[in-house]
PDB file of N, CA and C in Angstrom:
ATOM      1  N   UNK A   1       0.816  -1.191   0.000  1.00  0.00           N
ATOM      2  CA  UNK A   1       0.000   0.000   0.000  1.00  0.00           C
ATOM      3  C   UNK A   1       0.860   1.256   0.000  1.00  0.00           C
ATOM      4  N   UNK A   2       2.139   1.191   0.918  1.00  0.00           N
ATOM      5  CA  UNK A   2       2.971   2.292   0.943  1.00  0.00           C
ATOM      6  C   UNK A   2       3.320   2.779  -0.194  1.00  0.00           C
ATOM      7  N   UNK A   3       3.938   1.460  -1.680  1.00  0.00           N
ATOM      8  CA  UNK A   3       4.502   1.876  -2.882  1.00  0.00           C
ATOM      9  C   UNK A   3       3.227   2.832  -3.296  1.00  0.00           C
ATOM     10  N   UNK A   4       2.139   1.597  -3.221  1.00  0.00           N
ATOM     11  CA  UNK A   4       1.063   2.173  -4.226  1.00  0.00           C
ATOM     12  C   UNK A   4       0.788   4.064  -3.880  1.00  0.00           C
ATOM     13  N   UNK A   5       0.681   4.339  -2.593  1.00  0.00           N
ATOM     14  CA  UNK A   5       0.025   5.662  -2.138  1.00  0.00           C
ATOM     15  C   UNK A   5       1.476   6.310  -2.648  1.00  0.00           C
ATOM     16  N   UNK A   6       2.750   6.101  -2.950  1.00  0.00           N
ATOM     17  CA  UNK A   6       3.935   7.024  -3.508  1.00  0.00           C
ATOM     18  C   UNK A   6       4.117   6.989  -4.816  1.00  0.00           C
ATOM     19  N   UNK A   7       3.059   6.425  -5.587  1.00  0.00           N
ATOM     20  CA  UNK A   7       3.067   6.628  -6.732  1.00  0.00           C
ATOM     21  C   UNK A   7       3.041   5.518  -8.104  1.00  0.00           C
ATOM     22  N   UNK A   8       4.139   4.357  -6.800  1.00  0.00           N
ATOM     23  CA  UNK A   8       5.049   3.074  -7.674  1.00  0.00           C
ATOM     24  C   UNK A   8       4.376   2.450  -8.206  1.00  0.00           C
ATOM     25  N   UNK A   9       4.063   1.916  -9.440  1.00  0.00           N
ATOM     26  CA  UNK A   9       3.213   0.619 -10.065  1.00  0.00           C
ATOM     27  C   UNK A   9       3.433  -0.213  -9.233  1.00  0.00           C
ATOM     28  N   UNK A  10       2.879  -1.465  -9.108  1.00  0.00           N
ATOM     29  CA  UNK A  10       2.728  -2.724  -8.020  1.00  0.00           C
ATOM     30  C   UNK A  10       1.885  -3.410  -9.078  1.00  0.00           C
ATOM     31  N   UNK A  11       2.863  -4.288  -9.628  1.00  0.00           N
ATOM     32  CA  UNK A  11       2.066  -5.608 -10.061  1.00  0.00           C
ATOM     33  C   UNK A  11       2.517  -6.865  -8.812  1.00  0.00           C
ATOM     34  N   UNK A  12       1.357  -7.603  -8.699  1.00  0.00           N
ATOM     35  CA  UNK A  12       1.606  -8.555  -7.561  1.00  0.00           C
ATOM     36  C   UNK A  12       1.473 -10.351  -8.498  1.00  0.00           C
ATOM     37  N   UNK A  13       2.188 -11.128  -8.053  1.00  0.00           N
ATOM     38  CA  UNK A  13       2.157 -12.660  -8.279  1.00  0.00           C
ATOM     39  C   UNK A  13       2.173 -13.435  -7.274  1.00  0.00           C
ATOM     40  N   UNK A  14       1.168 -14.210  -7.413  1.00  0.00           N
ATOM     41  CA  UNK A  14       1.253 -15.522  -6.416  1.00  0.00           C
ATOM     42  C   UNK A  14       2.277 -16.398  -6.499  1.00  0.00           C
ATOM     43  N   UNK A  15       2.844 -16.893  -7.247  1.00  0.00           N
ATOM     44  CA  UNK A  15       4.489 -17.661  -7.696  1.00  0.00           C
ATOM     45  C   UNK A  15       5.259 -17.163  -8.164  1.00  0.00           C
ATOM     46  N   UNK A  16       6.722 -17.224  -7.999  1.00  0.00           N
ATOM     47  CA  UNK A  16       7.513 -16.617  -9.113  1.00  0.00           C
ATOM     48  C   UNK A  16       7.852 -17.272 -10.355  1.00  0.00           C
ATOM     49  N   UNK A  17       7.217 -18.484 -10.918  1.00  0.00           N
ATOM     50  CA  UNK A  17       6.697 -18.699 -11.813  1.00  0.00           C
ATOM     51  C   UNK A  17       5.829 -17.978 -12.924  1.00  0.00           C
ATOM     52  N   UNK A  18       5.094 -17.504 -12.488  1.00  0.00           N
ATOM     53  CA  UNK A  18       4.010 -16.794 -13.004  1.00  0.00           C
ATOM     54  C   UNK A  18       4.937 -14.872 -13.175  1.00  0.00           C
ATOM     55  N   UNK A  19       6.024 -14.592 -11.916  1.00  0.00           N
ATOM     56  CA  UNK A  19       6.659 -13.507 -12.091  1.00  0.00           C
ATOM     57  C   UNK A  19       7.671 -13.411 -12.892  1.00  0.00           C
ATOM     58  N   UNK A  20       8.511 -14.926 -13.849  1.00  0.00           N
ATOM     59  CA  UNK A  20       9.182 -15.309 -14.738  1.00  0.00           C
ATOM     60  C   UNK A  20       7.993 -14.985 -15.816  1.00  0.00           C
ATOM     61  N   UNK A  21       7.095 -15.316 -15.815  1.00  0.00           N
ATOM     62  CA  UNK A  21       6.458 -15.424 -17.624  1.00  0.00           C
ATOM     63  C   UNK A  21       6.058 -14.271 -17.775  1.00  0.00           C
ATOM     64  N   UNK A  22       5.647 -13.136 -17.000  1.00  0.00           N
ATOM     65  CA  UNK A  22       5.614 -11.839 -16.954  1.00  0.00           C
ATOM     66  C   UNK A  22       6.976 -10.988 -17.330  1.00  0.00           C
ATOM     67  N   UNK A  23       7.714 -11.396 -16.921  1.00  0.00           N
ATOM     68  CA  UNK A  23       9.101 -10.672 -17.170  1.00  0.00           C
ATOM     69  C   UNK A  23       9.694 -10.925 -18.282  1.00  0.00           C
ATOM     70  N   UNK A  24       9.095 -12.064 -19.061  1.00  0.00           N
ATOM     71  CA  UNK A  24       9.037 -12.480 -20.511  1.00  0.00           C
ATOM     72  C   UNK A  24       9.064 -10.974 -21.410  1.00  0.00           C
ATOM     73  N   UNK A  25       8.319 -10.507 -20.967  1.00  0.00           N
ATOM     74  CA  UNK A  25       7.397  -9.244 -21.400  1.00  0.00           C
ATOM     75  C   UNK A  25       7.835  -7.950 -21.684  1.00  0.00           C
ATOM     76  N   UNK A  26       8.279  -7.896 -19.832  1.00  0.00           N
ATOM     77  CA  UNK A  26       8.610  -6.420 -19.486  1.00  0.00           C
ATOM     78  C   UNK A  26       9.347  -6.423 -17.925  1.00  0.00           C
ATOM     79  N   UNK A  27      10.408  -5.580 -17.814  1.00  0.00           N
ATOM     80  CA  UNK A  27      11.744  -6.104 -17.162  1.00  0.00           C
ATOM     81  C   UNK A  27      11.043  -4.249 -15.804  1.00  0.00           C
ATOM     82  N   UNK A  28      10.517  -4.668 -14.956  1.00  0.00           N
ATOM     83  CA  UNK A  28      10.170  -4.058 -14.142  1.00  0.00           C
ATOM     84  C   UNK A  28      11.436  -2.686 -13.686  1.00  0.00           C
ATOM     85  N   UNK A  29      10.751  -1.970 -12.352  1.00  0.00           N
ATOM     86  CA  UNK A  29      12.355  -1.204 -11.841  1.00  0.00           C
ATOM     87  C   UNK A  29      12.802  -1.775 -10.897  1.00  0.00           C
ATOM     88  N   UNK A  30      11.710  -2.602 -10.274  1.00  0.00           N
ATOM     89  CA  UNK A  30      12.031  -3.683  -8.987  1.00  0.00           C
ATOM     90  C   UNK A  30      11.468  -4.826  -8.599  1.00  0.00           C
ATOM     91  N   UNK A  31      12.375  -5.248  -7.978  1.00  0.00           N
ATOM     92  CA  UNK A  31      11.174  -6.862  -7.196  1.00  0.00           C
ATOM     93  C   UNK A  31      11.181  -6.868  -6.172  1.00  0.00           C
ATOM     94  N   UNK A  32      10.333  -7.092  -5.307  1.00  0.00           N
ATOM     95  CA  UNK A  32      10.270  -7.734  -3.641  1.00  0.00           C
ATOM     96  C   UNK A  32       9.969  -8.937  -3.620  1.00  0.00           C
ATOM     97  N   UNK A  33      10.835  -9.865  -3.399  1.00  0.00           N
ATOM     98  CA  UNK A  33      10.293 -11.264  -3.224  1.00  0.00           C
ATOM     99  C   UNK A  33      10.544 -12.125  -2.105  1.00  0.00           C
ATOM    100  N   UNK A  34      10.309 -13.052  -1.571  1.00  0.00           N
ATOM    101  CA  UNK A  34      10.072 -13.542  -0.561  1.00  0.00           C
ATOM    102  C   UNK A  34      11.111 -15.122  -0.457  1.00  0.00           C
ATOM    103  N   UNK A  35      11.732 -14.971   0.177  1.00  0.00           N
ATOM    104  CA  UNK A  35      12.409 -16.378   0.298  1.00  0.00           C
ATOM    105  C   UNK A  35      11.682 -17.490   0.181  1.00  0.00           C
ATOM    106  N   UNK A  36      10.480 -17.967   1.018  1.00  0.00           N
ATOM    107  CA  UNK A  36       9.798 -19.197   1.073  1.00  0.00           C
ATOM    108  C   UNK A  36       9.022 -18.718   0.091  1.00  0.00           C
ATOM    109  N   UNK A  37       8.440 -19.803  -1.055  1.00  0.00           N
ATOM    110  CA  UNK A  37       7.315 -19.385  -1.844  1.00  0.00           C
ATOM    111  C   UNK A  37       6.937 -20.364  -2.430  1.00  0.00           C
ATOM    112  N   UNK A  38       5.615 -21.246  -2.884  1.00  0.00           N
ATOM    113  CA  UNK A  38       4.911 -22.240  -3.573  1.00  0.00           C
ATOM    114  C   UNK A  38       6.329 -21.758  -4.570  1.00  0.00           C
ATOM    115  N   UNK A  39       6.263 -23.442  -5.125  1.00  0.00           N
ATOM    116  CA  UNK A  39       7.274 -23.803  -6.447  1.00  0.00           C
ATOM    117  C   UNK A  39       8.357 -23.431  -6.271  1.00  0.00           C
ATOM    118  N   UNK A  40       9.026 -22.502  -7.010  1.00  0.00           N
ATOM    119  CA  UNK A  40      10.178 -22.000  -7.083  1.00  0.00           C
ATOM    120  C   UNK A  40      10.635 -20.983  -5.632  1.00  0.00           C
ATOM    121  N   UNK A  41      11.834 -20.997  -5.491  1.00  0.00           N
ATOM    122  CA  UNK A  41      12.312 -20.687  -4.042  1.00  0.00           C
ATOM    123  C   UNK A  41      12.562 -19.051  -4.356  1.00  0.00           C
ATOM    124  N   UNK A  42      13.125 -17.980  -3.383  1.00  0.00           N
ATOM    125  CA  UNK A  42      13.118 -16.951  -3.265  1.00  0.00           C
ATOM    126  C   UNK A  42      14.950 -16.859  -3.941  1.00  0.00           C
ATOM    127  N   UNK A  43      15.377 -17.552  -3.677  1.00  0.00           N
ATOM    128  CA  UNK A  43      17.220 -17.924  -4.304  1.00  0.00           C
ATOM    129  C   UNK A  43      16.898 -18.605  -5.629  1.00  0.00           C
ATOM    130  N   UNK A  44      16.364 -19.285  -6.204  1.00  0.00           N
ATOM    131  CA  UNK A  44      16.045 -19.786  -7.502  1.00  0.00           C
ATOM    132  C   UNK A  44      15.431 -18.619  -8.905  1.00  0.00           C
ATOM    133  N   UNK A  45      14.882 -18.013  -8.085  1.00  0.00           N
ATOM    134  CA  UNK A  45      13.807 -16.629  -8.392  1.00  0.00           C
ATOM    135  C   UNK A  45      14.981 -15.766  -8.829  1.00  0.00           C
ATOM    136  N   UNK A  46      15.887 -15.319  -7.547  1.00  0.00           N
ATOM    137  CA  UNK A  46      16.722 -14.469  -7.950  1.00  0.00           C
ATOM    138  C   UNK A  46      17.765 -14.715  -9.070  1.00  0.00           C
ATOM    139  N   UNK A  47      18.470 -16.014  -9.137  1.00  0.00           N
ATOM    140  CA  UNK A  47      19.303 -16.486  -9.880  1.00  0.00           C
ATOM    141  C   UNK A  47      18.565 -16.350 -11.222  1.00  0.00           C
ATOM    142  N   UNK A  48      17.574 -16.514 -11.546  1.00  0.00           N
ATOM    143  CA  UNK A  48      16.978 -16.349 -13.211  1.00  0.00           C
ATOM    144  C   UNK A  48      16.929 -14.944 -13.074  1.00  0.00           C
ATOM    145  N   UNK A  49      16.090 -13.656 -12.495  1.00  0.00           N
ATOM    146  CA  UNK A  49      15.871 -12.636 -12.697  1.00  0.00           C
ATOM    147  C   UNK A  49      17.429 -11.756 -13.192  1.00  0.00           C
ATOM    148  N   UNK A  50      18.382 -12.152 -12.360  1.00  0.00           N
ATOM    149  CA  UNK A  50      19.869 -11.955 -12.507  1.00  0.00           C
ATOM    150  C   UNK A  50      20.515 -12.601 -13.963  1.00  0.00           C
ATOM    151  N   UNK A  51      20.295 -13.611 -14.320  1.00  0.00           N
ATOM    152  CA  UNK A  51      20.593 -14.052 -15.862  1.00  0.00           C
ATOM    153  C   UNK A  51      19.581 -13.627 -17.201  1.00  0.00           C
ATOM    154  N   UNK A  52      18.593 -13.258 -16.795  1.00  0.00           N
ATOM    155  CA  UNK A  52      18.177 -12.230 -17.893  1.00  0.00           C
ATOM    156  C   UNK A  52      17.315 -11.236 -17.669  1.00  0.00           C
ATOM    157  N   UNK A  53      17.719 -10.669 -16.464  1.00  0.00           N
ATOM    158  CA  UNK A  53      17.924  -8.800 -15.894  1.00  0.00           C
ATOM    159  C   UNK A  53      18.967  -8.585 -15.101  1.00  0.00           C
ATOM    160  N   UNK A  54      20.058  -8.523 -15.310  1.00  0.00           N
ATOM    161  CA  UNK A  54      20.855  -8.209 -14.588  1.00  0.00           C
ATOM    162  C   UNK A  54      21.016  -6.534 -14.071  1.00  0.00           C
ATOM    163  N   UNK A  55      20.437  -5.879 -14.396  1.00  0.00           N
ATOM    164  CA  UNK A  55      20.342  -4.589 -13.684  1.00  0.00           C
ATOM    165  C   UNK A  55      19.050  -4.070 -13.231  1.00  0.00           C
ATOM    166  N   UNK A  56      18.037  -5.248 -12.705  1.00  0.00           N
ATOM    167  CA  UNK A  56      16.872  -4.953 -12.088  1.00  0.00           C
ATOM    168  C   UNK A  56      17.292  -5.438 -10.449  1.00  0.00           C
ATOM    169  N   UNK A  57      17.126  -4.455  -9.600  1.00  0.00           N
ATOM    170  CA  UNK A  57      17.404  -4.671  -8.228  1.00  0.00           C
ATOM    171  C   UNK A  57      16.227  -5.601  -7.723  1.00  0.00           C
ATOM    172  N   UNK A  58      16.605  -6.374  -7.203  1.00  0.00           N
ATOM    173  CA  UNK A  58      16.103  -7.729  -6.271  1.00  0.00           C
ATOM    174  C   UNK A  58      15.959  -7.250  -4.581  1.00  0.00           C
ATOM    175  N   UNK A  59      15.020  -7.274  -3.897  1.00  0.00           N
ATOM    176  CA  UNK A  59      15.180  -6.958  -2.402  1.00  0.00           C
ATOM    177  C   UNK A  59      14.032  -8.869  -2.292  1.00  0.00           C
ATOM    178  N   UNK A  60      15.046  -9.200  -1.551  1.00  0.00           N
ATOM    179  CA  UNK A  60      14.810 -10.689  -0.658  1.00  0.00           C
ATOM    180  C   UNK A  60      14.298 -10.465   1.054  1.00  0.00           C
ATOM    181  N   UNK A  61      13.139 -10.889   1.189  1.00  0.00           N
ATOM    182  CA  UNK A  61      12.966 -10.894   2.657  1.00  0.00           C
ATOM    183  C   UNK A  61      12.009 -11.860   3.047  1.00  0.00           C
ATOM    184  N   UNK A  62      11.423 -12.215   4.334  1.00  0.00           N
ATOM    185  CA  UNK A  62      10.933 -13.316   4.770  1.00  0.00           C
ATOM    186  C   UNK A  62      10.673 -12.895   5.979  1.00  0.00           C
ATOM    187  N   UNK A  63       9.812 -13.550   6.523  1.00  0.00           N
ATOM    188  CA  UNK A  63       9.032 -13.245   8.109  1.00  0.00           C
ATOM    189  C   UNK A  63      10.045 -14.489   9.026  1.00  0.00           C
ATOM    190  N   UNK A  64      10.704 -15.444   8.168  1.00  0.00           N
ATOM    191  CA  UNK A  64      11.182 -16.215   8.738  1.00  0.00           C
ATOM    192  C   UNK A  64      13.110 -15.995   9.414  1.00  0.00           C
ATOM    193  N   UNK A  65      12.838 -15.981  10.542  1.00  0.00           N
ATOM    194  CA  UNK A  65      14.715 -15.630  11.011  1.00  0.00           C
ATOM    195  C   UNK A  65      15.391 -16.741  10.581  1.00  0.00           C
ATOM    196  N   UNK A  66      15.930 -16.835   9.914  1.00  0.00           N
ATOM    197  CA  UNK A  66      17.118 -18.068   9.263  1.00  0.00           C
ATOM    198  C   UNK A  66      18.419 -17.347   9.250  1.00  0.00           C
ATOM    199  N   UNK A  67      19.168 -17.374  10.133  1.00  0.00           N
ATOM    200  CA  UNK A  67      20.594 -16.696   9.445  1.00  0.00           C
ATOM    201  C   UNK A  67      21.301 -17.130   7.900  1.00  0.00           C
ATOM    202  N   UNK A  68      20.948 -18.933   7.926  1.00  0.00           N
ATOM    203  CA  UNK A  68      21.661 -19.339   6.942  1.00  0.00           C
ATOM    204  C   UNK A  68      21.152 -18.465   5.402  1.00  0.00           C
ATOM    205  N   UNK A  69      19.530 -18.391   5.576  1.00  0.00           N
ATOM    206  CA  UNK A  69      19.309 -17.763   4.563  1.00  0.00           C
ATOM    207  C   UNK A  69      19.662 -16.373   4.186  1.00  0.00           C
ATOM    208  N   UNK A  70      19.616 -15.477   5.557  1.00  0.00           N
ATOM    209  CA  UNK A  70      19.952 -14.139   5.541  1.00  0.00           C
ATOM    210  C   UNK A  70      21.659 -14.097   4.731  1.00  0.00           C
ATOM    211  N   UNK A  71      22.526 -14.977   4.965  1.00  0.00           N
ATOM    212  CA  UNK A  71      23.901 -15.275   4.607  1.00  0.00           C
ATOM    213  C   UNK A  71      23.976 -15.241   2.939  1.00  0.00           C
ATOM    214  N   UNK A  72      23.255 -16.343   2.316  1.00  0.00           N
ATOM    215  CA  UNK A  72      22.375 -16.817   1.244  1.00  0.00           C
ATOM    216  C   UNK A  72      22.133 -15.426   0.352  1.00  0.00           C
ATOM    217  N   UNK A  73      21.336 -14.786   0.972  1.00  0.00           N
ATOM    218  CA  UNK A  73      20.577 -13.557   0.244  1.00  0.00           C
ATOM    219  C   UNK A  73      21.453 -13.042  -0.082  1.00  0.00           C
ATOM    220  N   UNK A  74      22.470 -12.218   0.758  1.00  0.00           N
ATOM    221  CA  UNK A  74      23.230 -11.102   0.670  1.00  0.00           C
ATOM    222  C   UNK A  74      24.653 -11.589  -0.227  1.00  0.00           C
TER     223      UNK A  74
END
């Protein structure tokens, strides 16, 4: 709601499946995505968005405390 009320487009996906066949398309200014996610993982997600967008910024986060993953992300 915060992006939306500052202006930002917000397209939303239930999988990042579905945020791969979109990006088919059109190569956004950003992503927020989520480490845990139906199908494809939040590190799997990033590794494709990075091989064909490499200059679209990725922000990774999760409700879940994992250091290993926090390690992972960064």
């Amino acid at each position: 709601r915060a992006l939306s009320k500052a202006g930002i487009p917000i397209t939303a996906f239930n999988t990042a499946d579905q945020a791969m066949h979109h990006l088919q398309d059109e190569a956004p200014l950003a992503i927020i995505t989520d480490v845990r996610m139906p199908g494809m993982s939040g590190f799997e997600f990033l590794e494709q968005v990075h091989a064909n967008h490499p200059n679209v910024p990725v922000i990774i986060m999760t409700a879940h405390s994992d250091m290993q993953a926090a390690v992972s992300a960064f």
